[in-house]
N, C-alpha and C. Protein backbone atom coordinates (compact mmCIF):
# COMPACT_ATOMS: atom_id res chain seq x y z
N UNK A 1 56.85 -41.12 14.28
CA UNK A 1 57.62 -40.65 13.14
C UNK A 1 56.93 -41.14 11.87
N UNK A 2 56.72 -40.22 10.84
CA UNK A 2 56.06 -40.69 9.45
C UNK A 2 57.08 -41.43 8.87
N UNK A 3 57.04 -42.70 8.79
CA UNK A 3 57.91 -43.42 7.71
C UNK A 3 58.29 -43.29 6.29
N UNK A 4 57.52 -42.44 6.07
CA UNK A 4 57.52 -42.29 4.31
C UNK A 4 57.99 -41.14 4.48
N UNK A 5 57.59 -40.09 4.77
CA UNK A 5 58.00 -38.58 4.81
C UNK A 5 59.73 -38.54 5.37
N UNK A 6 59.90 -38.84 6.43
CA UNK A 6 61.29 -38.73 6.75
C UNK A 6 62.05 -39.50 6.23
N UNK A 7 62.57 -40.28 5.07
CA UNK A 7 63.60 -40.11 4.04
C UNK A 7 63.27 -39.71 3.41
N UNK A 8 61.88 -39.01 2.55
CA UNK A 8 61.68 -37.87 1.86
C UNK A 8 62.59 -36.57 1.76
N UNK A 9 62.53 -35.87 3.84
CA UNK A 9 62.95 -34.87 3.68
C UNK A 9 64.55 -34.87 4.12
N UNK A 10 65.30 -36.16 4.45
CA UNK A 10 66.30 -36.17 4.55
C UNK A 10 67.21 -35.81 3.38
N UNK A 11 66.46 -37.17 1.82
CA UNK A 11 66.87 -36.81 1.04
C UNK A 11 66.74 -35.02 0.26
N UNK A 12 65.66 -34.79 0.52
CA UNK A 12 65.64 -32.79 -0.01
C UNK A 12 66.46 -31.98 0.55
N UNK A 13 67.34 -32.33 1.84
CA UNK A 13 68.13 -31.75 2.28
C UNK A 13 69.54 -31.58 1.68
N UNK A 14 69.72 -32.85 1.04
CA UNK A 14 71.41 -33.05 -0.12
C UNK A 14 70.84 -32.46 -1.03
N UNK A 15 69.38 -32.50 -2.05
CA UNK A 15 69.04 -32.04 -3.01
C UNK A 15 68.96 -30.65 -3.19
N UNK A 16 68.63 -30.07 -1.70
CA UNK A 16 69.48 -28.14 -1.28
C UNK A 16 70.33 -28.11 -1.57
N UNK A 17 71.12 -28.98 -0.90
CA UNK A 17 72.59 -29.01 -1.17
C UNK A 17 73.42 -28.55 -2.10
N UNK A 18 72.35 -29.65 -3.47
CA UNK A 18 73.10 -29.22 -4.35
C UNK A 18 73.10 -27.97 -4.97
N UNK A 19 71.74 -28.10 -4.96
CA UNK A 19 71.26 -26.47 -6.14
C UNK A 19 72.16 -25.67 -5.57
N UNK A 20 72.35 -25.62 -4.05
CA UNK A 20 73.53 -24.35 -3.95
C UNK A 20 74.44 -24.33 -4.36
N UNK A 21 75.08 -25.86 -4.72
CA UNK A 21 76.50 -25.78 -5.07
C UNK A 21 76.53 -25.16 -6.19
N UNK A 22 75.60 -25.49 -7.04
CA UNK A 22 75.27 -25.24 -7.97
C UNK A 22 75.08 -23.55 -8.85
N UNK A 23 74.49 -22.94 -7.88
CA UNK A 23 74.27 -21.87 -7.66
C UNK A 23 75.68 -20.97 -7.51
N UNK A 24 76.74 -21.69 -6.57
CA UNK A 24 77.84 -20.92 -6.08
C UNK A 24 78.60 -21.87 -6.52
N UNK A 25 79.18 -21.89 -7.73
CA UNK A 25 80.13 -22.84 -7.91
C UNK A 25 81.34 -23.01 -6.83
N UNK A 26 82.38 -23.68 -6.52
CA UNK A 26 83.28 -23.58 -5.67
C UNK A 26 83.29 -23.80 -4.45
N UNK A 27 81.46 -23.21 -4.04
CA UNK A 27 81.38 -23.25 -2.70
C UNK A 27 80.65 -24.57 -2.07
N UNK A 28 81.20 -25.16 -0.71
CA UNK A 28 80.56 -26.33 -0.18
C UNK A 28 79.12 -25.83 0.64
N UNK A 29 78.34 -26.81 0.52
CA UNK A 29 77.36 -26.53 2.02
C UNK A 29 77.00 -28.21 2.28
N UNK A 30 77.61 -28.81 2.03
CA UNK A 30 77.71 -29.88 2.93
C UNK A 30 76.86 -29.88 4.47
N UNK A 31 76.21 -30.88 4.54
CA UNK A 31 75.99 -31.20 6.47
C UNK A 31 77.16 -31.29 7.07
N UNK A 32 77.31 -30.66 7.95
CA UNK A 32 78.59 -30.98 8.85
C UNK A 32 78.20 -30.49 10.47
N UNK A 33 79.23 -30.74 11.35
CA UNK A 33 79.21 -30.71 12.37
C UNK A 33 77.22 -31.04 13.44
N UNK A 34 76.98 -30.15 14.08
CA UNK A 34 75.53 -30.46 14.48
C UNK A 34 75.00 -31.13 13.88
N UNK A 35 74.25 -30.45 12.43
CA UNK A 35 73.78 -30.75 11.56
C UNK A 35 73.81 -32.26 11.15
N UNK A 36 75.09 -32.83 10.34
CA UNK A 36 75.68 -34.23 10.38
C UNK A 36 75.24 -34.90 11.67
N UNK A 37 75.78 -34.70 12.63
CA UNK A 37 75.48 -35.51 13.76
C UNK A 37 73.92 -35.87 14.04
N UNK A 38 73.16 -34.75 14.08
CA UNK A 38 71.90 -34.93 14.15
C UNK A 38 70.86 -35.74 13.25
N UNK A 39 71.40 -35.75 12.06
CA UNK A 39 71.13 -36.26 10.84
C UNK A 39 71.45 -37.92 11.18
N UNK A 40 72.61 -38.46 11.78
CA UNK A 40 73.11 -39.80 11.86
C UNK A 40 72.26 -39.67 13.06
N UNK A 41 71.76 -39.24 14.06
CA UNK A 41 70.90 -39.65 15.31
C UNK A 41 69.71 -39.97 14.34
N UNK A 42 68.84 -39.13 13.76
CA UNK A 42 67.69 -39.26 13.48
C UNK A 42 67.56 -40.37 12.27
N UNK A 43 68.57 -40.91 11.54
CA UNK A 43 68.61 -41.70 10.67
C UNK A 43 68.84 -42.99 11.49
N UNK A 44 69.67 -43.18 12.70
CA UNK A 44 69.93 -44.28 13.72
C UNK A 44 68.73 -44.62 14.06
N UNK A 45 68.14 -43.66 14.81
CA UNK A 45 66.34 -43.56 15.25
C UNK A 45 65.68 -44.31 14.50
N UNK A 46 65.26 -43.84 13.13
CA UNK A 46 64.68 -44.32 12.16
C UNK A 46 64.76 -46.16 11.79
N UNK A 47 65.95 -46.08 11.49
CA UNK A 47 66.38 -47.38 10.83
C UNK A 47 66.66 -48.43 12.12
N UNK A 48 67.01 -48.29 12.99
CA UNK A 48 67.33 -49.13 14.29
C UNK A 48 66.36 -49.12 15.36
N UNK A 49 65.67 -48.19 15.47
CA UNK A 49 64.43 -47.98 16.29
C UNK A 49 64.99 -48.22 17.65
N UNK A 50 66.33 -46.79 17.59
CA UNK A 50 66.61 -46.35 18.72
C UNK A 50 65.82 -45.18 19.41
N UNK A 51 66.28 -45.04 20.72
CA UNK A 51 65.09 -44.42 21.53
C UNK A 51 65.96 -43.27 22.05
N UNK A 52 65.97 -41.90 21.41
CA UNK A 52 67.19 -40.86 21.53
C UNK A 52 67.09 -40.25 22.63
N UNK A 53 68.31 -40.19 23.72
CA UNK A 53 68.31 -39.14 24.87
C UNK A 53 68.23 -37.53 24.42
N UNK A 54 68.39 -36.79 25.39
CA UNK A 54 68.33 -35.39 24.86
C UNK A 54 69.99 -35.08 24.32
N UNK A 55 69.64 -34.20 23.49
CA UNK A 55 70.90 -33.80 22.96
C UNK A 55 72.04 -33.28 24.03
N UNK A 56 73.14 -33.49 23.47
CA UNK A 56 74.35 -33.42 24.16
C UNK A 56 74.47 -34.33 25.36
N UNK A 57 73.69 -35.15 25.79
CA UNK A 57 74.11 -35.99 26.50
C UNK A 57 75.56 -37.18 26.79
N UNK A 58 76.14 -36.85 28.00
CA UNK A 58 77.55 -37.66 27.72
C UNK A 58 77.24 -38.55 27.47
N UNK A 59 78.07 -38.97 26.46
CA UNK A 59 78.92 -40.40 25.50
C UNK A 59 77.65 -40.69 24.71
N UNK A 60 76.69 -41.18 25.47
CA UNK A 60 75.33 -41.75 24.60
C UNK A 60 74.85 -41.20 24.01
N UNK A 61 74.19 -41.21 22.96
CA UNK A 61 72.61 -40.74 22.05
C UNK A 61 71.77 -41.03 22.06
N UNK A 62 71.74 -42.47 22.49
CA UNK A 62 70.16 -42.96 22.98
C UNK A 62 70.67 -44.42 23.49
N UNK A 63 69.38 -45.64 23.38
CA UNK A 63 68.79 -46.38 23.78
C UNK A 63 68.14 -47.66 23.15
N UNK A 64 68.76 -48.61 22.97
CA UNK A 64 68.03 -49.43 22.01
C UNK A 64 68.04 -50.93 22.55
N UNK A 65 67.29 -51.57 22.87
CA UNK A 65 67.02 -53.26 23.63
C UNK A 65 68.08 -53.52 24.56
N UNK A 66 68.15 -52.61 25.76
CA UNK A 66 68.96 -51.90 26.86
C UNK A 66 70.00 -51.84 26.92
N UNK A 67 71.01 -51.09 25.86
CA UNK A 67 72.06 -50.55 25.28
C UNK A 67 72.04 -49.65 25.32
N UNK A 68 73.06 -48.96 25.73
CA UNK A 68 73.39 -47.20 25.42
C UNK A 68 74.09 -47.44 24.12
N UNK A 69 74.08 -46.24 23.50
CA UNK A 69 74.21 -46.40 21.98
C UNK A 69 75.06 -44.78 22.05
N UNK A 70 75.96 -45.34 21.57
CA UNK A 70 76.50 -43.49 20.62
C UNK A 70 76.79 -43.88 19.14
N UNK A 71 75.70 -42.72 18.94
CA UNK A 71 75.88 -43.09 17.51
C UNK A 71 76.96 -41.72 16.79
N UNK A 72 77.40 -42.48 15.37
CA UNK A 72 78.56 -41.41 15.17
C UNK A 72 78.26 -41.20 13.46
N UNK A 73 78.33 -39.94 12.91
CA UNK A 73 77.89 -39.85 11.62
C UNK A 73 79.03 -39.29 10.76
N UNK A 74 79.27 -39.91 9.83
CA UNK A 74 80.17 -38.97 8.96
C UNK A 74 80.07 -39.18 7.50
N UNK A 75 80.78 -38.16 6.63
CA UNK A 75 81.06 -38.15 5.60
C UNK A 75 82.08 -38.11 4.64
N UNK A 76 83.40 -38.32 5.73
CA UNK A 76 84.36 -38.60 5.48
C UNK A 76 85.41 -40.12 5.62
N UNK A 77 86.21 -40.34 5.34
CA UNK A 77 87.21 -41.21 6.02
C UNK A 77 87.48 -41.51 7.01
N UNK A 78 86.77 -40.60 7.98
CA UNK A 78 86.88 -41.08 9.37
C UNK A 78 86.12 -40.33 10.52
N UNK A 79 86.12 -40.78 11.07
CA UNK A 79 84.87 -40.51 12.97
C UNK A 79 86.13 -40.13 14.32
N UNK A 80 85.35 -39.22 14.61
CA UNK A 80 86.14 -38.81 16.22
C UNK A 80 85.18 -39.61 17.10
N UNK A 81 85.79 -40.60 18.70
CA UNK A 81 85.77 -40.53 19.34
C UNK A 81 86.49 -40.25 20.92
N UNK A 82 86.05 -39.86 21.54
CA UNK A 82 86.25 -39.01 22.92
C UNK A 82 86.00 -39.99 24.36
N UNK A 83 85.35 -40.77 24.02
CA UNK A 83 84.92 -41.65 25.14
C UNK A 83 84.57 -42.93 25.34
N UNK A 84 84.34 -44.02 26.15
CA UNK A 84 83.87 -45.42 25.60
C UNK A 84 82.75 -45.97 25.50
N UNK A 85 82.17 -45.68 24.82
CA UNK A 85 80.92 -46.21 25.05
C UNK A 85 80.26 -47.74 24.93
N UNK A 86 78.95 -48.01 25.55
CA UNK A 86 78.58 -49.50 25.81
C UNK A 86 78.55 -50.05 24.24
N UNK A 87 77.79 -49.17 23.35
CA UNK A 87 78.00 -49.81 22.00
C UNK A 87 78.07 -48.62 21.07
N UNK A 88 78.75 -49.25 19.84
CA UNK A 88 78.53 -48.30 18.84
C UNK A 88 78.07 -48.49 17.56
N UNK A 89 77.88 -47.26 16.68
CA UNK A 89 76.92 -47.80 15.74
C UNK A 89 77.42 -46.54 15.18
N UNK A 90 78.56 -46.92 13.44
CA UNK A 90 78.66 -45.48 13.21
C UNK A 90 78.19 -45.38 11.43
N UNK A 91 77.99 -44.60 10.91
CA UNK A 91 77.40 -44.30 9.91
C UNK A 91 77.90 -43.39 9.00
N UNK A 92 78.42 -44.06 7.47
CA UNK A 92 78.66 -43.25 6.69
C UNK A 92 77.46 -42.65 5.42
N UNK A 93 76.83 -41.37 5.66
CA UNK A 93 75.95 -41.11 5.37
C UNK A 93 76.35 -40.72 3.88
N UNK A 94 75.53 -40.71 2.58
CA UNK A 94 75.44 -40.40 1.10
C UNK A 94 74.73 -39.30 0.61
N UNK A 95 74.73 -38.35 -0.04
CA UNK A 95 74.30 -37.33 -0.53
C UNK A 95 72.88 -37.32 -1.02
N UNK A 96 72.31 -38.91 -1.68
CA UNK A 96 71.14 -39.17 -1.89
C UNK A 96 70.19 -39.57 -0.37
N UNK A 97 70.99 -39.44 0.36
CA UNK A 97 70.03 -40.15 2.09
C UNK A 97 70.51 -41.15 2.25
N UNK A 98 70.80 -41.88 1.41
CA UNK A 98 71.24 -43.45 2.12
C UNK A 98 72.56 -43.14 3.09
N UNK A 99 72.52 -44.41 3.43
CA UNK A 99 74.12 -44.84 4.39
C UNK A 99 74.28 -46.22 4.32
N UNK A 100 75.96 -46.10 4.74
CA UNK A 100 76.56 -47.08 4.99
C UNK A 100 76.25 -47.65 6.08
N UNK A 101 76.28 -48.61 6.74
CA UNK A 101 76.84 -49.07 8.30
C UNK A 101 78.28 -49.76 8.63
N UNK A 102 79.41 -48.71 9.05
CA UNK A 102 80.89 -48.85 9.04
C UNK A 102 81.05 -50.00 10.35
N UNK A 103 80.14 -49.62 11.25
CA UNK A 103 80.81 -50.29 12.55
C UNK A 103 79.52 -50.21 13.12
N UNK A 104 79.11 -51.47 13.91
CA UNK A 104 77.65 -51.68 14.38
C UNK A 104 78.11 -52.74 15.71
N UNK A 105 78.53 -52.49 17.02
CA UNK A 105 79.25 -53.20 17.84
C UNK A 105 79.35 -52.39 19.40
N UNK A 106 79.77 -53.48 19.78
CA UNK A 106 80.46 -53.39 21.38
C UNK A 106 81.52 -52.00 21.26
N UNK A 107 81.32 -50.91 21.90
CA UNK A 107 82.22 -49.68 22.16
C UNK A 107 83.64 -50.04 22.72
N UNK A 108 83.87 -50.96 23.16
CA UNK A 108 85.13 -51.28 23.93
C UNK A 108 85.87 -51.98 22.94
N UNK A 109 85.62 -52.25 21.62
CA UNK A 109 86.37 -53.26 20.83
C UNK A 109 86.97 -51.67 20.20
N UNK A 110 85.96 -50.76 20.08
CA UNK A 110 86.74 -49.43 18.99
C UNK A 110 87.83 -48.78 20.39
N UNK A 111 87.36 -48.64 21.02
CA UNK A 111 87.76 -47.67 22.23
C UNK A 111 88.94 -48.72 22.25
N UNK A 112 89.38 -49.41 22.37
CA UNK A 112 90.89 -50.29 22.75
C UNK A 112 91.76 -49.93 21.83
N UNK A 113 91.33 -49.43 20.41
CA UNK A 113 92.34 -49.04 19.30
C UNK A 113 93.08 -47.80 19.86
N UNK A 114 92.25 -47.34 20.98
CA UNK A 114 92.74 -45.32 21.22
C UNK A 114 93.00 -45.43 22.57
N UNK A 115 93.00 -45.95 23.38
CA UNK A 115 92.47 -46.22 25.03
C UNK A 115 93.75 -45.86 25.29
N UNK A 116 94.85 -46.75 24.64
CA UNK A 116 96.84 -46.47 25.00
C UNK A 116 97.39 -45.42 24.90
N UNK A 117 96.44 -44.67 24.15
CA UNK A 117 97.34 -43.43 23.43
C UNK A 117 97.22 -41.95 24.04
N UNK A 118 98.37 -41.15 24.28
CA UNK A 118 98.18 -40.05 25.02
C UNK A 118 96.73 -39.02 24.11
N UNK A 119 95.88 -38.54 25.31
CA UNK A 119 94.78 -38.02 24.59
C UNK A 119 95.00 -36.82 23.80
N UNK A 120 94.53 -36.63 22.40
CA UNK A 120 94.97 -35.52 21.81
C UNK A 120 94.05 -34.25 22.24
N UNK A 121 94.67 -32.65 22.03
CA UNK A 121 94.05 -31.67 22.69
C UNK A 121 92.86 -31.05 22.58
N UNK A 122 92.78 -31.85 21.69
CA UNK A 122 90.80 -31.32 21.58
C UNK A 122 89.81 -32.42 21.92
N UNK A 123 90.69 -33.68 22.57
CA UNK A 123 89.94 -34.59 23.45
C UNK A 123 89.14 -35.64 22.24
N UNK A 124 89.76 -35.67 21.18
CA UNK A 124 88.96 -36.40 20.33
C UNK A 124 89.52 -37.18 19.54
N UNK A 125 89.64 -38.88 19.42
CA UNK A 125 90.43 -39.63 18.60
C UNK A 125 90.12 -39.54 17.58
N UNK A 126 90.63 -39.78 16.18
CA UNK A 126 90.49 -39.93 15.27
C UNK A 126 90.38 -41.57 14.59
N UNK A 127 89.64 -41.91 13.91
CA UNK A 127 89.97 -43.35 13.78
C UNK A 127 89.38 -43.66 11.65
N UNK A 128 89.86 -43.92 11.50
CA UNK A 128 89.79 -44.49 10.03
C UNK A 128 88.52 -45.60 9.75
N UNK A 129 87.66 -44.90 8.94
CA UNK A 129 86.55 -45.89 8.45
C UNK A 129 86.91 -46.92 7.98
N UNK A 130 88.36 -47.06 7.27
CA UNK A 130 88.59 -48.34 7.28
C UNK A 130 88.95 -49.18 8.12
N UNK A 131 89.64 -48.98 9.13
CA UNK A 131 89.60 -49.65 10.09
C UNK A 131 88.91 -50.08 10.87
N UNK A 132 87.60 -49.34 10.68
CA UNK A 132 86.13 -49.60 11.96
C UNK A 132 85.31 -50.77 10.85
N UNK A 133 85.60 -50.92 8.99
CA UNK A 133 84.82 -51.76 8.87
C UNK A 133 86.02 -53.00 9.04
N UNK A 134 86.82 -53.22 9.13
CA UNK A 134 87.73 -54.29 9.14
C UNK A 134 87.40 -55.02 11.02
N UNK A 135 87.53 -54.21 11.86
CA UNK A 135 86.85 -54.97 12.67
C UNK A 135 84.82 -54.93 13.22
N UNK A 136 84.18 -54.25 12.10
CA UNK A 136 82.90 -54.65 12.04
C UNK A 136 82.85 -56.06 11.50
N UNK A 137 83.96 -56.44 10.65
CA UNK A 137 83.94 -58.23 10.51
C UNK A 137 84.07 -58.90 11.31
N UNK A 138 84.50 -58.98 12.32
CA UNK A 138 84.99 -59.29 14.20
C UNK A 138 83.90 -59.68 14.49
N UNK A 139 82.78 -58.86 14.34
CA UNK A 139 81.62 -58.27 15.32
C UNK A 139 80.61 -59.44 15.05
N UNK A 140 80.19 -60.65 16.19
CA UNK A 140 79.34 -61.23 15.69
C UNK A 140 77.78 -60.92 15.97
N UNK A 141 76.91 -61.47 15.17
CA UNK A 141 75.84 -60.85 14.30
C UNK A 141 74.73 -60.85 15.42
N UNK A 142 75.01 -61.36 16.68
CA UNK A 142 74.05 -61.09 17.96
C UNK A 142 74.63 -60.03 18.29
N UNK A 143 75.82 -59.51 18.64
CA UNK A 143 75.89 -58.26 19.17
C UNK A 143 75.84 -56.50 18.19
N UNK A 144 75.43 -57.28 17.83
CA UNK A 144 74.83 -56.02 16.63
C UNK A 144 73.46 -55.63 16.70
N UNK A 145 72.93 -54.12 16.46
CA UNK A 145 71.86 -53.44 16.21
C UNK A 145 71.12 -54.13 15.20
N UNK A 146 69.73 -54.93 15.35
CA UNK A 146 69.31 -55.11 13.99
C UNK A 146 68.67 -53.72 13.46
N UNK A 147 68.46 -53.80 12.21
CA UNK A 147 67.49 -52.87 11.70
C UNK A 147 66.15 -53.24 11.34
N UNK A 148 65.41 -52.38 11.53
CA UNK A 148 64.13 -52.42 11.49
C UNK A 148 63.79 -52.85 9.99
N UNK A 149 62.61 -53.46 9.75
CA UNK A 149 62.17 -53.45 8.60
C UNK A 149 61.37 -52.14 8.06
N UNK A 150 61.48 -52.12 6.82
CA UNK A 150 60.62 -50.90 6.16
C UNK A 150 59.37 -51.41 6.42
């Protein structure tokens, strides 16, 4: 992976973004769905120097110092999960390329918030970014993803 080039073209991708909005007042084109997701894999990749399974693979996204990893991307208030995974690592991504890191941890500490609850019909919990960074304070600093240096 070119290190320099790929937050280059991550960031030109919001900078589309905008001109369209721009272009179409009113109208969104936001990353969302695939797109978003793929974007938080390849930014996980990048910055964590995870090792990505093939797409759509259950629960996981990849692979990192022998961890299964699902990684989760958003741009809102909050992340769906569906399943438990060994760890998680979720990401609130910014319009300029950067991100947050909401929750960087053991999958079974998030998965216990939803685990009780009858499953909703599209199979997908909902959970509040605030709540995933309130127990990312929990999370001690060995069981966390480091990040790579630039």
């Amino acid at each position: 992976m070119d290190s320099e080039r790929f937050p280059r073209i991550v960031s030109s991708i919001y900078d589309l973004v905008h001109e369209l909005e721009a272009m179409f007042p009113g109208r969104h084109f936001t990353p969302d769905g695939h797109m978003l997701g793929s974007l938080g894999e390849a930014i996980a990749s990048f910055h964590y120097g995870i090792t990505l399974l093939p797409a759509s693979a259950f629960c996981h996204d990849g692979e990192c110092r022998g961890r299964q990893v699902q990684i989760k991307a958003t741009q809102t208030s909050r992340v769906s999960i569906s399943s438990e995974p060994e760890h998680l690592l979720v990401l609130h991504l910014h319009p300029d390329g950067s991100f947050d890191e909401i929750y960087n941890g053991p999958g079974n500490i998030v998965w216990n918030l939803v685990a009780h609850k009858p499953r909703p019909k599209n199979g997908q919990y909902q959970l509040p970014i605030s709540r995933l960074r309130q127990l990312m304070g929990e999370v001690p600093y060995e069981q966390r993803l480091g990040r790579r240096q630039a």
